[in-house]
PDB file of N, CA and C in Angstrom:
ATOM      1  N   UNK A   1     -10.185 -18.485   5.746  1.00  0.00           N
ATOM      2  CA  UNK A   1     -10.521 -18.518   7.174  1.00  0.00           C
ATOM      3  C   UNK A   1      -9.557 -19.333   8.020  1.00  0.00           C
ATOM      4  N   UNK A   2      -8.860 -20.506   7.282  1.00  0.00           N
ATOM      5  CA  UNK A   2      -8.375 -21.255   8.032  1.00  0.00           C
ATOM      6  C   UNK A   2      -6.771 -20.156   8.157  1.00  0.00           C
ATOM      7  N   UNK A   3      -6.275 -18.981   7.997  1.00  0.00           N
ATOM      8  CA  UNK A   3      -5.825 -18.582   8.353  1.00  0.00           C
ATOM      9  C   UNK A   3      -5.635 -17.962  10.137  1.00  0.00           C
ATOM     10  N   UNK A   4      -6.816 -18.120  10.391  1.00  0.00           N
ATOM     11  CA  UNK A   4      -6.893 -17.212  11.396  1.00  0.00           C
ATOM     12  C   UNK A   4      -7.090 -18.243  12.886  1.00  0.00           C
ATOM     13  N   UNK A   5      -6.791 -20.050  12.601  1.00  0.00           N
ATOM     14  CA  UNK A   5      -6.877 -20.797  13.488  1.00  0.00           C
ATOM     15  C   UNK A   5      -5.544 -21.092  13.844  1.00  0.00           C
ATOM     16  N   UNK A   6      -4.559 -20.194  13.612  1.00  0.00           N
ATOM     17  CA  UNK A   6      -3.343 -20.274  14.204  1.00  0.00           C
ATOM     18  C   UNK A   6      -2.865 -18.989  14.743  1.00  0.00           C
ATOM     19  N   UNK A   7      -1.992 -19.214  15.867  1.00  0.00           N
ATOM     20  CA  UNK A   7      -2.217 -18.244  16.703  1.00  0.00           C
ATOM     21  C   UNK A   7      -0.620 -17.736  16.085  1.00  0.00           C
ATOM     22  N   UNK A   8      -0.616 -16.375  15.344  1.00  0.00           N
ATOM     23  CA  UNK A   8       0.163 -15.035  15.373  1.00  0.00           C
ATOM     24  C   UNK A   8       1.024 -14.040  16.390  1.00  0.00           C
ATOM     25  N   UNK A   9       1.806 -13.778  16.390  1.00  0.00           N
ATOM     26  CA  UNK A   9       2.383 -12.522  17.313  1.00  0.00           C
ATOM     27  C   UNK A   9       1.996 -11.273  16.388  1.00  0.00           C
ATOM     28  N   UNK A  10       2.222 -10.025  16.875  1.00  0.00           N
ATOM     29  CA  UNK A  10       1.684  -8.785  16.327  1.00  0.00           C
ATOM     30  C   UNK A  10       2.213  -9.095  15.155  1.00  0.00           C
ATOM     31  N   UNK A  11       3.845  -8.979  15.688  1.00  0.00           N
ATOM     32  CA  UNK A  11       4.616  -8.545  14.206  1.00  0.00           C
ATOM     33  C   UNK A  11       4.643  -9.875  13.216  1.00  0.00           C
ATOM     34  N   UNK A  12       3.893 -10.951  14.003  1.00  0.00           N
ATOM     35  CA  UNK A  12       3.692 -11.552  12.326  1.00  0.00           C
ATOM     36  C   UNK A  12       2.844 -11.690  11.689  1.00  0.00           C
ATOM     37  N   UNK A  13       1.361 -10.926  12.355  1.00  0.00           N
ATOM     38  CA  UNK A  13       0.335 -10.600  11.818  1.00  0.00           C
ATOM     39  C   UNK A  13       0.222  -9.217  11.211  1.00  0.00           C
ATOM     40  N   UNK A  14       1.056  -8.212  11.578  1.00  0.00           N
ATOM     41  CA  UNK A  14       1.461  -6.918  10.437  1.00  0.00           C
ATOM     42  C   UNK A  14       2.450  -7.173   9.190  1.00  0.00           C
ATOM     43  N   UNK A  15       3.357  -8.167   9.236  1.00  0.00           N
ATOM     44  CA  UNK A  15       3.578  -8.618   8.145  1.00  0.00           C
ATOM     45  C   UNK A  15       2.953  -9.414   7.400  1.00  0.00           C
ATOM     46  N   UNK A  16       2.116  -9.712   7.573  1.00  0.00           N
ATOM     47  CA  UNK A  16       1.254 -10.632   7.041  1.00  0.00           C
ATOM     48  C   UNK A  16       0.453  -9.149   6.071  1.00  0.00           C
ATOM     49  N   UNK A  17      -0.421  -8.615   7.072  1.00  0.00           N
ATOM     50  CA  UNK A  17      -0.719  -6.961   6.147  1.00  0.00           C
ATOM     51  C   UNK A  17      -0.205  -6.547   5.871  1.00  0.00           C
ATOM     52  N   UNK A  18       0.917  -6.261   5.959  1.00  0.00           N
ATOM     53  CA  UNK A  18       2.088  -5.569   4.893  1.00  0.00           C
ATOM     54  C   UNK A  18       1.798  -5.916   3.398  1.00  0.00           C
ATOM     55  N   UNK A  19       2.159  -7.601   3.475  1.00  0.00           N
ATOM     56  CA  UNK A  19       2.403  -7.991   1.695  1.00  0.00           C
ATOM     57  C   UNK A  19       1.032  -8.204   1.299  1.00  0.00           C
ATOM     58  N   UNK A  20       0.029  -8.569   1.662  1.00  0.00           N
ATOM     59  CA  UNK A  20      -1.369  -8.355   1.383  1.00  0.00           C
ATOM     60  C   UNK A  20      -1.571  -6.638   1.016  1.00  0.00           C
ATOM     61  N   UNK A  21      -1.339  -6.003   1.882  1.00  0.00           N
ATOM     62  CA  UNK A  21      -1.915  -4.298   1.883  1.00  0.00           C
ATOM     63  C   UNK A  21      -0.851  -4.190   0.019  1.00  0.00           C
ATOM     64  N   UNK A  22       0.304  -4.059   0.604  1.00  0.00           N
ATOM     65  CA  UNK A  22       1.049  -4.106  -0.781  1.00  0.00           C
ATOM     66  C   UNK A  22       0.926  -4.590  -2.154  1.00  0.00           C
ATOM     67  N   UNK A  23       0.223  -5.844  -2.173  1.00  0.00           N
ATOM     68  CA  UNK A  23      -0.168  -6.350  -3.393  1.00  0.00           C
ATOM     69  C   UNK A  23      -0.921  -6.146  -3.867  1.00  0.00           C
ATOM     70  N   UNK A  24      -2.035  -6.131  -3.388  1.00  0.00           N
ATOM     71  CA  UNK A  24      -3.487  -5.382  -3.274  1.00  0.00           C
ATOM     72  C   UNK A  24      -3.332  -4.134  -3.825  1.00  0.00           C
ATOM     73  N   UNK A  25      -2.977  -3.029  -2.735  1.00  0.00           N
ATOM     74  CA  UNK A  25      -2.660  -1.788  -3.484  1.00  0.00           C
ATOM     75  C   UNK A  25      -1.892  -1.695  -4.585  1.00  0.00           C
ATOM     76  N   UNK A  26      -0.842  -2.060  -4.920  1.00  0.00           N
ATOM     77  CA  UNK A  26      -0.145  -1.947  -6.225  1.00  0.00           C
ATOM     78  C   UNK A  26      -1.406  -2.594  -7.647  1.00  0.00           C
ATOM     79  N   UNK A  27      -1.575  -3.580  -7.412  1.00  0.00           N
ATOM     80  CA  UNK A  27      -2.634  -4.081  -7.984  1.00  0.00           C
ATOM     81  C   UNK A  27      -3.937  -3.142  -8.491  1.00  0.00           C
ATOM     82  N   UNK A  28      -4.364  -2.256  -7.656  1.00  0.00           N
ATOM     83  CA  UNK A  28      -5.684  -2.243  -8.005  1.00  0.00           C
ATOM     84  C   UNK A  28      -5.260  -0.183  -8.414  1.00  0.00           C
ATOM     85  N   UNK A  29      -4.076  -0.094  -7.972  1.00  0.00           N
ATOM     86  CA  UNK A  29      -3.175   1.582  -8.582  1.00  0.00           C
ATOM     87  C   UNK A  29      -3.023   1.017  -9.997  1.00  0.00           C
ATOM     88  N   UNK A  30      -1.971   0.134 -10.082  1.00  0.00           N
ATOM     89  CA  UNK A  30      -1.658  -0.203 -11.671  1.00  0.00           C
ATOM     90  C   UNK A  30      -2.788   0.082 -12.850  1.00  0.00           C
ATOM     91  N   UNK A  31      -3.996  -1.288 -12.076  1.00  0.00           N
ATOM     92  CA  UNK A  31      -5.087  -0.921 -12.808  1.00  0.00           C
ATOM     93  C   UNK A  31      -6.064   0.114 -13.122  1.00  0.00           C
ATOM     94  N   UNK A  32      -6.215   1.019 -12.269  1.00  0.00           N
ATOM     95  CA  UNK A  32      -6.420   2.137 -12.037  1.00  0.00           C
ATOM     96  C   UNK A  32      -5.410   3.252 -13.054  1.00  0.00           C
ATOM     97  N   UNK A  33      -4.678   3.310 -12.993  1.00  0.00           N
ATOM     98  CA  UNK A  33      -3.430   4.125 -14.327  1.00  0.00           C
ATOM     99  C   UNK A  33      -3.166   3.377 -15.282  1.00  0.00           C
ATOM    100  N   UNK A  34      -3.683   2.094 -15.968  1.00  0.00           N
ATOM    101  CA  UNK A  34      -4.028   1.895 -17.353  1.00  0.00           C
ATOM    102  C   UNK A  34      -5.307   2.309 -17.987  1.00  0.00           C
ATOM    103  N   UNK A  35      -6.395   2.006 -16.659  1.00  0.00           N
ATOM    104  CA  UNK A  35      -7.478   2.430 -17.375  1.00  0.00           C
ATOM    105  C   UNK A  35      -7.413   3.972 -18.150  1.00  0.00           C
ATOM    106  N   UNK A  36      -6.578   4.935 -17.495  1.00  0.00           N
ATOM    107  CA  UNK A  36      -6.684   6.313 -17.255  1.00  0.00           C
ATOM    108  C   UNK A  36      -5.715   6.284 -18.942  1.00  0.00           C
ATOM    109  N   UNK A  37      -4.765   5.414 -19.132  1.00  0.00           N
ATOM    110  CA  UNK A  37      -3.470   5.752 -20.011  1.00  0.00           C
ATOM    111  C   UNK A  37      -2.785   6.839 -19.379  1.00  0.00           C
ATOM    112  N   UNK A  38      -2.263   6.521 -18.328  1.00  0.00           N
ATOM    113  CA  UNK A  38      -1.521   7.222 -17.247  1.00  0.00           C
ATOM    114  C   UNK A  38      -0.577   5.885 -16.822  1.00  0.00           C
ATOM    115  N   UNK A  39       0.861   6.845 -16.447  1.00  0.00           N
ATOM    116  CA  UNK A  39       1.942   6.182 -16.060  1.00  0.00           C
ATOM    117  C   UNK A  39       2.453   6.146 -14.791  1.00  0.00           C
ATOM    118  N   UNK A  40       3.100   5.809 -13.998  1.00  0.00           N
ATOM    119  CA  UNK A  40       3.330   6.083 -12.105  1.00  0.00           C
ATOM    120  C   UNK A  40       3.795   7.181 -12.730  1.00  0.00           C
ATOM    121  N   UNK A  41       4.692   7.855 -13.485  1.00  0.00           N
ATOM    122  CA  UNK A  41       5.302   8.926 -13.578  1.00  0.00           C
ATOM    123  C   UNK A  41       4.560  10.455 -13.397  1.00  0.00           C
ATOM    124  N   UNK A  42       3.270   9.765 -14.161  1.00  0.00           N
ATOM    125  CA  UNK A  42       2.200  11.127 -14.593  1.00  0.00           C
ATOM    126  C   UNK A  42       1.792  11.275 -12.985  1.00  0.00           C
ATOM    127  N   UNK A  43       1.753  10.878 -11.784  1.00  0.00           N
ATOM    128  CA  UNK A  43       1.356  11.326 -10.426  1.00  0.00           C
ATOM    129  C   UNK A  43       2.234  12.053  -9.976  1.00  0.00           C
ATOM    130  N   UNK A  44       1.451  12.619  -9.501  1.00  0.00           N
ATOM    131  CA  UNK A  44       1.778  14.154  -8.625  1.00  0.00           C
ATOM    132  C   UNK A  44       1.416  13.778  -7.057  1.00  0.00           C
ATOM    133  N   UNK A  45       0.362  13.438  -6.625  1.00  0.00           N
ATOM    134  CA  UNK A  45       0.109  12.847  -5.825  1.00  0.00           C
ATOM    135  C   UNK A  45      -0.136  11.330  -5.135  1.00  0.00           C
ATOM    136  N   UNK A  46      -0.028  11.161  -4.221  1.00  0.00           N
ATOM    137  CA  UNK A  46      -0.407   9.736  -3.910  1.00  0.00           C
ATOM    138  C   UNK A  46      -0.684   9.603  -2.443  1.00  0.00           C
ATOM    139  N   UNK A  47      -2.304   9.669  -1.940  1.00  0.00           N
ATOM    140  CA  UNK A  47      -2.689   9.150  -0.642  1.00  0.00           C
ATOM    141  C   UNK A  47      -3.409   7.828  -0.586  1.00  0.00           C
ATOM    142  N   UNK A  48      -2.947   7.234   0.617  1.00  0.00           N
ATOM    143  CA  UNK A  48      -3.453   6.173   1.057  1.00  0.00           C
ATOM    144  C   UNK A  48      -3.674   6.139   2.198  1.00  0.00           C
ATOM    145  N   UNK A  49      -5.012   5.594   2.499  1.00  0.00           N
ATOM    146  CA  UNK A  49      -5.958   5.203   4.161  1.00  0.00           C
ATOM    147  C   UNK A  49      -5.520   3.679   4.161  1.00  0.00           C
ATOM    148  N   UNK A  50      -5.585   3.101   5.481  1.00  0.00           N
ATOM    149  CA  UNK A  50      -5.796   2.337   6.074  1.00  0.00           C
ATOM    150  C   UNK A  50      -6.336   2.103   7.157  1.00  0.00           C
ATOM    151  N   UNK A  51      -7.256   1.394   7.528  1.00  0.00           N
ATOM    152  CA  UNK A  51      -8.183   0.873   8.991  1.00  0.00           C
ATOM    153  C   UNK A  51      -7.478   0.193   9.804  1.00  0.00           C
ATOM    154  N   UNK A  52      -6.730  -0.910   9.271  1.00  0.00           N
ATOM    155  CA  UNK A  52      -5.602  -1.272  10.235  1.00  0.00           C
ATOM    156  C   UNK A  52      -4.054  -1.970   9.473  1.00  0.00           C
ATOM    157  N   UNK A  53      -3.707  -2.120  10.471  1.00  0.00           N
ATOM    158  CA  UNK A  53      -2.004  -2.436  10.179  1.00  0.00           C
ATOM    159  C   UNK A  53      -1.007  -1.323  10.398  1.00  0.00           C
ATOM    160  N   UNK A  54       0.307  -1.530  10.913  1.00  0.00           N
ATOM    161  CA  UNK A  54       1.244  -0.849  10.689  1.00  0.00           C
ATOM    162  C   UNK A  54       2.533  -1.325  10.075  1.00  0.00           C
ATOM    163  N   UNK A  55       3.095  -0.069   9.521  1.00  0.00           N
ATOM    164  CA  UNK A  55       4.394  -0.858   8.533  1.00  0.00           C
ATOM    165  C   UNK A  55       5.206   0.364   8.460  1.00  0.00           C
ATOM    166  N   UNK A  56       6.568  -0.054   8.464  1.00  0.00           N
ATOM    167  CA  UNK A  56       7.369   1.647   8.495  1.00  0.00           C
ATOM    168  C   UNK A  56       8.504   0.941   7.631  1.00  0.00           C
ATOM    169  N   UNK A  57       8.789   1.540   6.611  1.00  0.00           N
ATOM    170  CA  UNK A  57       7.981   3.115   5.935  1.00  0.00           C
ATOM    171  C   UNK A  57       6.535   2.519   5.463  1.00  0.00           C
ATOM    172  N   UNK A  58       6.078   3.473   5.299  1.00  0.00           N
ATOM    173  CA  UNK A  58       4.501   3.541   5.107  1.00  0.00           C
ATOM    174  C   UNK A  58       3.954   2.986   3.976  1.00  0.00           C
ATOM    175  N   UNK A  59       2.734   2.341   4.021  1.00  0.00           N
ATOM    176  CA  UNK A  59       2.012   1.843   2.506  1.00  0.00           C
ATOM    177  C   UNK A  59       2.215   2.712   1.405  1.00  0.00           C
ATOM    178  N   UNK A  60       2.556   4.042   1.663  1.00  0.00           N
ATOM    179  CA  UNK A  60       2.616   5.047   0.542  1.00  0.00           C
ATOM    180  C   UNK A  60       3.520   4.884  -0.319  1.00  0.00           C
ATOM    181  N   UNK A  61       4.900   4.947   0.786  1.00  0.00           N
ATOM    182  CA  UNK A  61       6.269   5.192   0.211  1.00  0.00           C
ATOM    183  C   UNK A  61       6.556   3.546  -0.506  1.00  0.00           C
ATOM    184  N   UNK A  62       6.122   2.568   0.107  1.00  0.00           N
ATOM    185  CA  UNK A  62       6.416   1.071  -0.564  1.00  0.00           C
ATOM    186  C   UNK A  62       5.571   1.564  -2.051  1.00  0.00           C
ATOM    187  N   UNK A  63       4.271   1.517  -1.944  1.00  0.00           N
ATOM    188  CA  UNK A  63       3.483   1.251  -3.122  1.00  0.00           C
ATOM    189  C   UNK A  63       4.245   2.187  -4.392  1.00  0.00           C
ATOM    190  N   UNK A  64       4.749   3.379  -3.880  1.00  0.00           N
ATOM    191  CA  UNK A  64       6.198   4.049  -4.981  1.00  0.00           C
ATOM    192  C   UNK A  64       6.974   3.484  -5.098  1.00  0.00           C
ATOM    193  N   UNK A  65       7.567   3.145  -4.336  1.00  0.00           N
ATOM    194  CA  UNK A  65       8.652   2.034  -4.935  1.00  0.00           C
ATOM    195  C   UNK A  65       8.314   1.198  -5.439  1.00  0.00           C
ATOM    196  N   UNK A  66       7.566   0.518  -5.450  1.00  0.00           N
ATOM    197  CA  UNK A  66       7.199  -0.707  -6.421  1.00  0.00           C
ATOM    198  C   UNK A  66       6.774  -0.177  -7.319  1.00  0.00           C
ATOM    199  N   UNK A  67       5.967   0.732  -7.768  1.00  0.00           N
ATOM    200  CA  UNK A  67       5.312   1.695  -8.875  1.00  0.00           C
ATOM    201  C   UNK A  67       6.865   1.952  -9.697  1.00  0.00           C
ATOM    202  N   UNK A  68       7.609   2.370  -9.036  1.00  0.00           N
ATOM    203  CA  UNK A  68       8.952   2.937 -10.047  1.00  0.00           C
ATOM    204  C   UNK A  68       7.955   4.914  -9.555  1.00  0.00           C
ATOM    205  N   UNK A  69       7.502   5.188  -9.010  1.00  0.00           N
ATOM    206  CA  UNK A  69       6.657   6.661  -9.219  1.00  0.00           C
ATOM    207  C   UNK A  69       8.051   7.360  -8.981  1.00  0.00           C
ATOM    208  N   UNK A  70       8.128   8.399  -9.086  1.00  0.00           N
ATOM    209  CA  UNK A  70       9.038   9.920  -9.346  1.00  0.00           C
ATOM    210  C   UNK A  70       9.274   9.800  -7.790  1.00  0.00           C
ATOM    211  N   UNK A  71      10.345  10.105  -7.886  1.00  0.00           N
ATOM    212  CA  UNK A  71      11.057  11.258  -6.457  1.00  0.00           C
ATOM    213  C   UNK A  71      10.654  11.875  -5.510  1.00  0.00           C
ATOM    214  N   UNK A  72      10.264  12.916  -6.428  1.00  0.00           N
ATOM    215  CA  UNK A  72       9.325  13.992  -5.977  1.00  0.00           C
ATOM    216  C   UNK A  72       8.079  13.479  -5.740  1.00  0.00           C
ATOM    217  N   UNK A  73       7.803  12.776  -5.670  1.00  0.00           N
ATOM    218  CA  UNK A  73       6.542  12.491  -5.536  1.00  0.00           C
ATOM    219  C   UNK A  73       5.241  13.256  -4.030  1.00  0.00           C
ATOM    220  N   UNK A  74       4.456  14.034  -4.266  1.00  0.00           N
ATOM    221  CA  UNK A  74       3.819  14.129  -2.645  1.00  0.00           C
ATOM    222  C   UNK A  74       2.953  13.124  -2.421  1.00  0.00           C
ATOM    223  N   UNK A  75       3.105  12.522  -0.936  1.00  0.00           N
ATOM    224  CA  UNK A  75       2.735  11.411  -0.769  1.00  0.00           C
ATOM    225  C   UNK A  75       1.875  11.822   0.549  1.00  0.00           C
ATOM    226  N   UNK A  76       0.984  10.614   1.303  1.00  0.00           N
ATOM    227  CA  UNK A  76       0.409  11.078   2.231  1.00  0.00           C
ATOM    228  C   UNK A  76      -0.415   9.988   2.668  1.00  0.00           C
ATOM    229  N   UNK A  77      -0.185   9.084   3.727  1.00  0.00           N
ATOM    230  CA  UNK A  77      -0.432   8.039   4.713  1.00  0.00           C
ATOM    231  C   UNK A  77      -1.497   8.356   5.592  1.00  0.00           C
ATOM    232  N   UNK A  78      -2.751   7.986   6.006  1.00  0.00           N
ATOM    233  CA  UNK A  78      -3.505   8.494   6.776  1.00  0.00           C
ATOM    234  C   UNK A  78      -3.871   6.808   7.020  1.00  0.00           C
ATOM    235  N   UNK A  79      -3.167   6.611   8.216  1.00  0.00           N
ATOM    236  CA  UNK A  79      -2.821   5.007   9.255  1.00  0.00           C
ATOM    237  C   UNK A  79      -3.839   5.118   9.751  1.00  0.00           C
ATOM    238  N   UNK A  80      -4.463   3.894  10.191  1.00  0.00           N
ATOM    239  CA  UNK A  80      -5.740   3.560  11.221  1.00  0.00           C
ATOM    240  C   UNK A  80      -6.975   4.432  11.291  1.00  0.00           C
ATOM    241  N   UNK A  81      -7.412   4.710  10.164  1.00  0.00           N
ATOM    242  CA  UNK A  81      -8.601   5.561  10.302  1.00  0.00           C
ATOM    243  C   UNK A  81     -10.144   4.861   9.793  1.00  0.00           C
ATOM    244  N   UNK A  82     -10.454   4.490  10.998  1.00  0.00           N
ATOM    245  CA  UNK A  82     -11.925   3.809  10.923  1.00  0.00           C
ATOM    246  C   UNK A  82     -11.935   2.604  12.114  1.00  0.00           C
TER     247      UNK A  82
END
């Protein structure tokens, strides 16, 4: 909480969600594709929602890159919904 008694500009409160949204998500994908015995490789797909924050390139395309996921990968960002 005591985060939030200092006063932020946008962009340093979207970076702030950036590496939170990022860690988080990588985190809870990883775990999510061990449980399975699945690899970033074995995806074909990859969507992600978010309620708020913005970040360019998108939570999608980071959370692949950090994954190591394929190339090809189809991906799909659906920003600010809720």
């Amino acid at each position: 909480p005591s985060f939030y008694d200092v006063p932020r500009t946008l962009s340093e409160t979207n970076a702030r969600w950036r590496e939170g949204a990022l860690t988080l998500g990588a985190d809870a994908l990883a775990r999510a594709l061990a449980a399975t015995e699945m690899t970033p490789a074995d995806l074909d797909h990859l969507a992600v929602t978010t309620v708020t924050g913005y970040c360019t390139p998108g939570l999608d395309l980071l959370l692949a890159n950090r994954l190591g996921m394929r190339k090809d990968l189809a991906r799909a960002h659906f920003n600010n919904v809720g």
